[in-house]
C-alpha atoms as a PDB file:
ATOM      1  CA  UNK A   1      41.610 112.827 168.737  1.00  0.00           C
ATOM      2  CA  UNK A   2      42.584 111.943 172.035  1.00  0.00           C
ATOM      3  CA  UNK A   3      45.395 114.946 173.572  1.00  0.00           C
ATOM      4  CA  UNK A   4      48.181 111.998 174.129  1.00  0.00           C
ATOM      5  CA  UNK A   5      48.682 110.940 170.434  1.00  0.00           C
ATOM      6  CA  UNK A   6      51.057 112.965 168.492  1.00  0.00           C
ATOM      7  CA  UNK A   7      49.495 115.236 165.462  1.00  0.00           C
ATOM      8  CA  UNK A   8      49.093 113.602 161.739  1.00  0.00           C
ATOM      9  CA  UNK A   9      51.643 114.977 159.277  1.00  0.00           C
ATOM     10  CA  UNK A  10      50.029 115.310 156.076  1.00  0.00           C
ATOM     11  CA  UNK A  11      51.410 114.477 153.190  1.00  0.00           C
ATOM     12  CA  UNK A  12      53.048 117.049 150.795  1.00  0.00           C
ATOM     13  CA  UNK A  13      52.998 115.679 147.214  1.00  0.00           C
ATOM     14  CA  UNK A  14      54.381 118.770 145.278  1.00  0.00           C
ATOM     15  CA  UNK A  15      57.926 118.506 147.451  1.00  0.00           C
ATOM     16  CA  UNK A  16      58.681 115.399 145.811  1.00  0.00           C
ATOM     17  CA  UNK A  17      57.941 116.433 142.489  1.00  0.00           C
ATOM     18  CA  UNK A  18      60.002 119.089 143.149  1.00  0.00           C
ATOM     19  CA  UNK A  19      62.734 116.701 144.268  1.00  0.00           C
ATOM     20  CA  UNK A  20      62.654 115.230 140.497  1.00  0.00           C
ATOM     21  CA  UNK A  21      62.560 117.745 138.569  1.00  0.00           C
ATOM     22  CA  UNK A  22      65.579 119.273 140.578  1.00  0.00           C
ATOM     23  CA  UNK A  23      67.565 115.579 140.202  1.00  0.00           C
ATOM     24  CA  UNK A  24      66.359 115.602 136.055  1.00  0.00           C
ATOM     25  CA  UNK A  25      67.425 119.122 135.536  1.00  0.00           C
ATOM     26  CA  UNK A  26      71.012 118.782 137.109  1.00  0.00           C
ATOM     27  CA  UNK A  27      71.405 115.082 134.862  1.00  0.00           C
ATOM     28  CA  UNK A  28      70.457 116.861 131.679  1.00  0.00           C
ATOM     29  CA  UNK A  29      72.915 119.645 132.565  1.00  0.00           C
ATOM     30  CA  UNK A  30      75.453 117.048 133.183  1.00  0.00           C
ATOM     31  CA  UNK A  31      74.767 115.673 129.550  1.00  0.00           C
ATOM     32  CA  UNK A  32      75.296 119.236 127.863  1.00  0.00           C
ATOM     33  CA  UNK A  33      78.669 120.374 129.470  1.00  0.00           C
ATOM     34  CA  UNK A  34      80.042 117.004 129.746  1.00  0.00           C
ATOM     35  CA  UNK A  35      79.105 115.243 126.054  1.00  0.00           C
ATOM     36  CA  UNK A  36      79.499 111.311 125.711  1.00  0.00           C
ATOM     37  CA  UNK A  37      83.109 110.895 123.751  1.00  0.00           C
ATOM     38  CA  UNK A  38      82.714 110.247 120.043  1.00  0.00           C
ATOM     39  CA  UNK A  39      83.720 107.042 118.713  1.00  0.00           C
ATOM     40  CA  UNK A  40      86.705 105.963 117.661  1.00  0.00           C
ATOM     41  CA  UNK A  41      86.567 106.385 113.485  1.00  0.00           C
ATOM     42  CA  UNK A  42      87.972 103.665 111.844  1.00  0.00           C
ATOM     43  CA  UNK A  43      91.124 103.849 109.663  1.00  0.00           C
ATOM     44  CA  UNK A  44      90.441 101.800 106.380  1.00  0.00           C
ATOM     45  CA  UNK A  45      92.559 100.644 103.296  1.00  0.00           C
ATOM     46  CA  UNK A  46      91.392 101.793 100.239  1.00  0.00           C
ATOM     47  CA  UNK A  47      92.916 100.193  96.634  1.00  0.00           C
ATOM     48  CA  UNK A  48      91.976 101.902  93.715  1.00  0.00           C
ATOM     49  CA  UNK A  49      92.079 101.459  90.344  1.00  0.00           C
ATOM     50  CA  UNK A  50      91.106 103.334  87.033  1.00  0.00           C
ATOM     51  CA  UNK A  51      92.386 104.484  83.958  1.00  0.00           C
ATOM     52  CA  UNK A  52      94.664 107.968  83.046  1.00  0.00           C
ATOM     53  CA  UNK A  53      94.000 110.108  80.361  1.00  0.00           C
ATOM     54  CA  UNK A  54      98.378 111.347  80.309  1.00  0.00           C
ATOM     55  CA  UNK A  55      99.954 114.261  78.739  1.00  0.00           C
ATOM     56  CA  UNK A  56     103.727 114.699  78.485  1.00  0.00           C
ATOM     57  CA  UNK A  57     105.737 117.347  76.984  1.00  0.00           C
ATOM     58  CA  UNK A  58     109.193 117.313  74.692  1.00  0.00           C
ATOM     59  CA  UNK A  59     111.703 115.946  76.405  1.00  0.00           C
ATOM     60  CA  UNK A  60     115.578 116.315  75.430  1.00  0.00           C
ATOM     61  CA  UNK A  61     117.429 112.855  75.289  1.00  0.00           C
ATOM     62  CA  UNK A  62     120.851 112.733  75.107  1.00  0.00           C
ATOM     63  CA  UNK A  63     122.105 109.326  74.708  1.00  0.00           C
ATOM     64  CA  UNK A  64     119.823 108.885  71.710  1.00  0.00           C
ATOM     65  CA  UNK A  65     120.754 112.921  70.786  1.00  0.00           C
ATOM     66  CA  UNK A  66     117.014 113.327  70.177  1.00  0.00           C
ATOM     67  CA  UNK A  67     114.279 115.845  70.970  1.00  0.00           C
ATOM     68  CA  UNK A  68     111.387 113.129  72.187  1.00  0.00           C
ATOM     69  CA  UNK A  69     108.249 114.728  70.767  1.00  0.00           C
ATOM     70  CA  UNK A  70     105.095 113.145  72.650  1.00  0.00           C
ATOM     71  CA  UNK A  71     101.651 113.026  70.478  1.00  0.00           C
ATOM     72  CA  UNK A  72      99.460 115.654  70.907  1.00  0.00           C
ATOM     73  CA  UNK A  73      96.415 113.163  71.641  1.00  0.00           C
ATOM     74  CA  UNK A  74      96.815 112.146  75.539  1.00  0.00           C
ATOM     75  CA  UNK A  75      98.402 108.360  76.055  1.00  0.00           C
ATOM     76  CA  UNK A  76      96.068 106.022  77.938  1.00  0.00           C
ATOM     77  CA  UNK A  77      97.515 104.596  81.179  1.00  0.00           C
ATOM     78  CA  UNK A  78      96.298 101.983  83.643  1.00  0.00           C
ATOM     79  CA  UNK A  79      96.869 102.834  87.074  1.00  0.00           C
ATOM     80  CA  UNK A  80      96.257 101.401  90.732  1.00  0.00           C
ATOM     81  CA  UNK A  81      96.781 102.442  94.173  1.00  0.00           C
ATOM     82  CA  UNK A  82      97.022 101.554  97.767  1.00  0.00           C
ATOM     83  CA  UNK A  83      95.800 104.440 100.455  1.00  0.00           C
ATOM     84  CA  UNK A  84      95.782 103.990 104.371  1.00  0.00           C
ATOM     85  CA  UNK A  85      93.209 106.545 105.737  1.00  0.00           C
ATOM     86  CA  UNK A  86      94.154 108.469 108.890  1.00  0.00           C
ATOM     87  CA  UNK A  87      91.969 109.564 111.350  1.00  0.00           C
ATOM     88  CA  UNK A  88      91.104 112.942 109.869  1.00  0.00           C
ATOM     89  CA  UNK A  89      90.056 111.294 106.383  1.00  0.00           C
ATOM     90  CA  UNK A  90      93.210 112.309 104.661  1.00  0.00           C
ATOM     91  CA  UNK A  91      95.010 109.264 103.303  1.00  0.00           C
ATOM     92  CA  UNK A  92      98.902 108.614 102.127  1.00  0.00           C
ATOM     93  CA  UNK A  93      99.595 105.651  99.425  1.00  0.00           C
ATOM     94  CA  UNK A  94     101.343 104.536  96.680  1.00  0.00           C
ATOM     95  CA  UNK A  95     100.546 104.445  92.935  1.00  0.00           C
ATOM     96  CA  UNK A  96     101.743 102.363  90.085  1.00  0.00           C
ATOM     97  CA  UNK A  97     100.743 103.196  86.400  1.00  0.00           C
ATOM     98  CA  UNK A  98     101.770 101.781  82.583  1.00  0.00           C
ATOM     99  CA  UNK A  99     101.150 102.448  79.501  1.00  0.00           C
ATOM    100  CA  UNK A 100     102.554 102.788  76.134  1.00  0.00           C
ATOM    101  CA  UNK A 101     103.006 106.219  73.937  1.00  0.00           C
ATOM    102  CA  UNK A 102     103.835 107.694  70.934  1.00  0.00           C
ATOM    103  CA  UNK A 103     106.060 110.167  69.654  1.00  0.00           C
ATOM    104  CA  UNK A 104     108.451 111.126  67.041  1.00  0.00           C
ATOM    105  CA  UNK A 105     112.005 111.181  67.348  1.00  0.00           C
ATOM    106  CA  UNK A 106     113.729 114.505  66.189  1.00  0.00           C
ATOM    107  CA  UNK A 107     117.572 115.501  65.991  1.00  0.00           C
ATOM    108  CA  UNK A 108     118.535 118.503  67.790  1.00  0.00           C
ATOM    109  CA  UNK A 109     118.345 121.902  66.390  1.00  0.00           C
ATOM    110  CA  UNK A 110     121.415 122.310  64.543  1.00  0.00           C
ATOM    111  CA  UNK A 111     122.244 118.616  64.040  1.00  0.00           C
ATOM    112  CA  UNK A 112     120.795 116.762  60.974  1.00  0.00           C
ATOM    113  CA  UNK A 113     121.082 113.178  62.415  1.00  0.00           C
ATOM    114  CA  UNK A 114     120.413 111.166  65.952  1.00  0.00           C
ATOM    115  CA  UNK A 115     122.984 110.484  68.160  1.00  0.00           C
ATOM    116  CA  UNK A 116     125.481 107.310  66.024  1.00  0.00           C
ATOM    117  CA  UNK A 117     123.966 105.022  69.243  1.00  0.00           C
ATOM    118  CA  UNK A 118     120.863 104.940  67.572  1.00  0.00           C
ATOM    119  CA  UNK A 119     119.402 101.519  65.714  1.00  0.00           C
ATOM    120  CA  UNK A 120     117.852 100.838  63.134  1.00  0.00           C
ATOM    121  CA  UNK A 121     119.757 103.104  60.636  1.00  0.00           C
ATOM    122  CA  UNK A 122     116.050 103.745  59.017  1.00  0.00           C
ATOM    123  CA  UNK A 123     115.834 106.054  62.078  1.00  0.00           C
ATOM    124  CA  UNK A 124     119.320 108.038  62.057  1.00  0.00           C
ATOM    125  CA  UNK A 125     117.850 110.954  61.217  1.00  0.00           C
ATOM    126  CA  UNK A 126     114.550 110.676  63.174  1.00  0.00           C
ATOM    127  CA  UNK A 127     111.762 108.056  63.009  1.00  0.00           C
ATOM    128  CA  UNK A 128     108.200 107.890  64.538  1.00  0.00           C
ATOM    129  CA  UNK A 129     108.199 105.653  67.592  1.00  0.00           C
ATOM    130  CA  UNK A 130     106.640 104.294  70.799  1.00  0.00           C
ATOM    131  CA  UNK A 131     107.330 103.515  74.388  1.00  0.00           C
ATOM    132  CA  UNK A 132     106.099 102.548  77.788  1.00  0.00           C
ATOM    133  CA  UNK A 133     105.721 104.474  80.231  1.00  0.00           C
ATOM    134  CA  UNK A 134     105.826 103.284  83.883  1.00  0.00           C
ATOM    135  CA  UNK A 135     105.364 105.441  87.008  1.00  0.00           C
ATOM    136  CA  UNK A 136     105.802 104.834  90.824  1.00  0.00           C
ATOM    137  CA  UNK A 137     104.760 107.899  93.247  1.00  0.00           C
ATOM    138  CA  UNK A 138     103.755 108.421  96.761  1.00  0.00           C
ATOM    139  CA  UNK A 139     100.509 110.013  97.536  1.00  0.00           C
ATOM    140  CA  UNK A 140      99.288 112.690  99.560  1.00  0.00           C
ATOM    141  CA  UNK A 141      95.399 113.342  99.697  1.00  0.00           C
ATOM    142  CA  UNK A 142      93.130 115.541 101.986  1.00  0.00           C
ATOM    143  CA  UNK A 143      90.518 114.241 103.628  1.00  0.00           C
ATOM    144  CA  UNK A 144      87.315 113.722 102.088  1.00  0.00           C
ATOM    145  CA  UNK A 145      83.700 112.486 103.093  1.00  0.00           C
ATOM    146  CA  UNK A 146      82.066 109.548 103.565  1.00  0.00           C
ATOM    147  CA  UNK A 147      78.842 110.250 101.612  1.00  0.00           C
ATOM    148  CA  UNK A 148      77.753 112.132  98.648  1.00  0.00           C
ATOM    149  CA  UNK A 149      80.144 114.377  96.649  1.00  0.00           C
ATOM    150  CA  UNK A 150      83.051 116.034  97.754  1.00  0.00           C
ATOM    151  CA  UNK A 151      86.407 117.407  96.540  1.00  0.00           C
ATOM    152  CA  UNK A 152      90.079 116.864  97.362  1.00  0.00           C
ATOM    153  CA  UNK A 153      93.507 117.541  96.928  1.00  0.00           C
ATOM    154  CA  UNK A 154      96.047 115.694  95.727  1.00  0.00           C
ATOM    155  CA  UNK A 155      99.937 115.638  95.882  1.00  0.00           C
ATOM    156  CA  UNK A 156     102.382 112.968  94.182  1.00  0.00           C
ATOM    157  CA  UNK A 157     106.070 112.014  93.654  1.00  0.00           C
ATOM    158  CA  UNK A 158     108.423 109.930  92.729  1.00  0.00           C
ATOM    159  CA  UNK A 159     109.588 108.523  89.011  1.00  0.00           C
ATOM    160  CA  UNK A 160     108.869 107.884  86.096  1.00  0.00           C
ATOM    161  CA  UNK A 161     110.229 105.317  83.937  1.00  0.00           C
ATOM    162  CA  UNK A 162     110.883 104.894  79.986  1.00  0.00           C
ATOM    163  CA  UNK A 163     111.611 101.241  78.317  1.00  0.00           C
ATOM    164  CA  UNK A 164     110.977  99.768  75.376  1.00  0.00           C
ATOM    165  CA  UNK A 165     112.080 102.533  73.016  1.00  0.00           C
ATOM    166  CA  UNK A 166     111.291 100.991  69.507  1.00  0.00           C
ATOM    167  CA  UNK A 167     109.948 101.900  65.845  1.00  0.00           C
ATOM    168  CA  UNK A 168     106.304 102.313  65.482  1.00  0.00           C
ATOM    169  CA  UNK A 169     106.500 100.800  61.919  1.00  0.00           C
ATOM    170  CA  UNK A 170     108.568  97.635  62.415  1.00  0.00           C
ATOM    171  CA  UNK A 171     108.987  97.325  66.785  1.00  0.00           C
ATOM    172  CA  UNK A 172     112.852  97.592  66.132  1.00  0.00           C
ATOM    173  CA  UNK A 173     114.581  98.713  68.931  1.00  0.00           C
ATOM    174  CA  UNK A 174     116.077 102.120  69.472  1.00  0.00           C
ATOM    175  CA  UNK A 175     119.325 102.991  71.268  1.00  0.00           C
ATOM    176  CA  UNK A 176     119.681 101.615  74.540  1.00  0.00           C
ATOM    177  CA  UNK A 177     116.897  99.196  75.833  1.00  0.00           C
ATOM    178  CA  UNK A 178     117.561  99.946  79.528  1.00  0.00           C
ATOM    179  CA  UNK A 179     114.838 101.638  81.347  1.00  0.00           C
ATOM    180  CA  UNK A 180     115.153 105.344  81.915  1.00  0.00           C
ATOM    181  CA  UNK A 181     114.241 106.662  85.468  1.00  0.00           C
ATOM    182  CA  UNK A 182     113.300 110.384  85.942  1.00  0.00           C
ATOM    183  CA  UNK A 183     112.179 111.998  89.134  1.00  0.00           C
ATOM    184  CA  UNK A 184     108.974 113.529  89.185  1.00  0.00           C
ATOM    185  CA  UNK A 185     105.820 115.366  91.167  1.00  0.00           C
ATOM    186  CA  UNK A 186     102.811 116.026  90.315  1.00  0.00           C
ATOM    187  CA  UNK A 187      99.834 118.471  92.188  1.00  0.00           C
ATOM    188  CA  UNK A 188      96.663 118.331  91.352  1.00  0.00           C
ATOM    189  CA  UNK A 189      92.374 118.524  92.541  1.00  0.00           C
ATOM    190  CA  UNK A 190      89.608 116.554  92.160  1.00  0.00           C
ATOM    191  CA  UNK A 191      85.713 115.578  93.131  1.00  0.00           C
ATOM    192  CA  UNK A 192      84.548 112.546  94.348  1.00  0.00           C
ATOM    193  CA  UNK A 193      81.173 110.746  94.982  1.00  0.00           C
ATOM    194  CA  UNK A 194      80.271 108.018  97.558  1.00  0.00           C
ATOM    195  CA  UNK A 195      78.846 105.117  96.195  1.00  0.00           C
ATOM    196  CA  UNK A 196      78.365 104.018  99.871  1.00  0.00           C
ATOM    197  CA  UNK A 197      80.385 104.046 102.879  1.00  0.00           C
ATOM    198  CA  UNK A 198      83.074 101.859 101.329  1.00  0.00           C
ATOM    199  CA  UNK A 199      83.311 102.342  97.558  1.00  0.00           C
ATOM    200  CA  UNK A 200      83.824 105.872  95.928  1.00  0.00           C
ATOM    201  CA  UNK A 201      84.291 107.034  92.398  1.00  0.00           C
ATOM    202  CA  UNK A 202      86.917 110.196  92.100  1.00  0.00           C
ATOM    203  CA  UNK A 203      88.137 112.010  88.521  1.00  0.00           C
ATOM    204  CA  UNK A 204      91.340 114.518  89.171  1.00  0.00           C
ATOM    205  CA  UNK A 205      92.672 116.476  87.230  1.00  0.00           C
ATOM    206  CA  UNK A 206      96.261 117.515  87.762  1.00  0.00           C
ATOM    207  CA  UNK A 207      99.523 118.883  86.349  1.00  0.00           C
ATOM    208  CA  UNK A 208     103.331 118.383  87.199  1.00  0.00           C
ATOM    209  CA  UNK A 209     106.863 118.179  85.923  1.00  0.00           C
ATOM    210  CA  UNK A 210     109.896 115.457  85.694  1.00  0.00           C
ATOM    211  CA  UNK A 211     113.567 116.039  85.095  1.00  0.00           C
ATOM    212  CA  UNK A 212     115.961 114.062  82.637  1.00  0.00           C
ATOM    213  CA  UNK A 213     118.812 112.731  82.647  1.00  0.00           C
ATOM    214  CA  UNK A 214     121.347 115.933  82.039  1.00  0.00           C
ATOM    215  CA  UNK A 215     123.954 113.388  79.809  1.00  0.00           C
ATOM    216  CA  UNK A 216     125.150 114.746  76.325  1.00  0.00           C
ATOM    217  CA  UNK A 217     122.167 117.576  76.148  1.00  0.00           C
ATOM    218  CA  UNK A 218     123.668 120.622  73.851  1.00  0.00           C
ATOM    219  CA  UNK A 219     124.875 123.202  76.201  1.00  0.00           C
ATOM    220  CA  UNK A 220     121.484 125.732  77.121  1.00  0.00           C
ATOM    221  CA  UNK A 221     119.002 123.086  76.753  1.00  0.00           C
ATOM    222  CA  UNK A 222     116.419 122.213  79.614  1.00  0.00           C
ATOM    223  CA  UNK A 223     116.026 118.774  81.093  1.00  0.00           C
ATOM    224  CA  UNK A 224     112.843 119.157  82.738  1.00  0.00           C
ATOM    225  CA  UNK A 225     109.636 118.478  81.102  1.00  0.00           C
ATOM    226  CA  UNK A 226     106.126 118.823  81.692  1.00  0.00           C
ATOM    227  CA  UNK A 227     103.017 116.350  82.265  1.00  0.00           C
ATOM    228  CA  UNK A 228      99.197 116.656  82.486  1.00  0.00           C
ATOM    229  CA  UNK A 229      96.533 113.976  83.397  1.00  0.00           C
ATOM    230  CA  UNK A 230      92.952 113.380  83.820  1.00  0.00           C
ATOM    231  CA  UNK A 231      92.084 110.154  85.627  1.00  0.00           C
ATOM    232  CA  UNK A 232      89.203 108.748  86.754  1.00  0.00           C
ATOM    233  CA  UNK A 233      89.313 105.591  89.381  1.00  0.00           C
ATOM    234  CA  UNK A 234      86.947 103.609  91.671  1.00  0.00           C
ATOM    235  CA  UNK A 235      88.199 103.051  95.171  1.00  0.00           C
ATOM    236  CA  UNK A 236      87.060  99.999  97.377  1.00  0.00           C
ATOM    237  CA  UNK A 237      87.979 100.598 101.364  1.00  0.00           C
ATOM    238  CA  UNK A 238      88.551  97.233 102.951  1.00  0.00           C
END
């Protein structure tokens, strides 16, 4: 090698490896204290519908001046719902739900006939009857997951209406035939299971209590009332 030209440089492989493994290191860091942002979660509509399995207690009627005696086997009533989902998987809706009961009208203790409003005279002083029962409530459920099981609660209000008041035996009507609103809530849990993503089934069980109207109840006698259910419904999210 002639004095005048300048010295090779060799090369130094390892320094650039180096170089990469310092630039991967510090963009994996990056990934771990700074994490992609999740997705947005989508807010579906669910309608439901299913089937109720409804218990209600004695309830003290004064314009037909009868104690309303529900069976003791539960009343079967058809219900349906529509739920918005929030972000969290809790939902808010509203419910609607029929169905027709039976019961036996009884004069109050102390009283040996039904209020003189009351028709048919075959059912002065008491008669077996029926009568549908409507409801319309606002619902409150937690969240709950998008696959497999998983349980909930539940919270509902609004009214409950009575119409139709008639005789089992012959579908006469009794006293008046306007409908009779009553406010009521209801609290209750339940377990669910995903069918898939957008179809679940859920069965909740829960318990709650309405109020009457107060008008010509005896002096000292309650107006509230109590009510148990066990429903079952399949939900479709849209």
């Amino acid at each position: 090698m002639s004095p005048l030209q300048p010295p090779l440089r060799r090369s130094r492989p390892f320094a650039c490896g180096w170089r990469f493994a310092l630039v991967a290191a510090s963009v994996v860091t990056s990934r771990l204290l700074l994490p992609e942002p999740l997705p947005a979660q989508r807010a579906p509509v669910w309608v439901a519908g299913g089937a109720a399995a409804l218990s209600i207690g004695d309830i003290q009627d004064g314009k037909t001046g009868a104690v309303w005696r529900f069976s003791t086997d539960p009343m079967l009533q058809l219900r349906g719902s529509l739920e918005r989902t929030g972000a969290d998987g809790s939902s808010i809706g509203v419910v609607v739900g029929h169905g027709t009961a039976d019961l036996s009208l009884v004069p109050f203790a102390g009283r040996s006939d039904l209020s003189a409003e009351v028709r048919p005279t075959s059912c002065r002083t008491g008669c077996s009857a029926t009568v549908d029962v409507w409801h319309l409530l606002g619902q409150l459920r937690t969240a709950t997951r998008a696959t497999g099981f998983h349980t909930f609660f539940e919270a509902q209000g609004g009214v409950a209406g009575f119409r139709a008041l008639r005789t089992r035996a012959t579908k006469e009507a009794i006293g008046p035939t306007s409908m009779r609103v009553d406010l009521t809530g209801t609290i209750g849990a339940g377990f669910g299971y995903a069918l898939s993503r957008d179809m679940h089934l859920a069965l909740v069980q829960d318990y709650g209590i309405g109020w009457h109207d107060r008008t010509g109840i005896p002096e000292g006698t309650g107006r509230s009332w109590r009510i148990r259910t066990t429903r079952a419904s399949l939900r479709f999210a849209f």
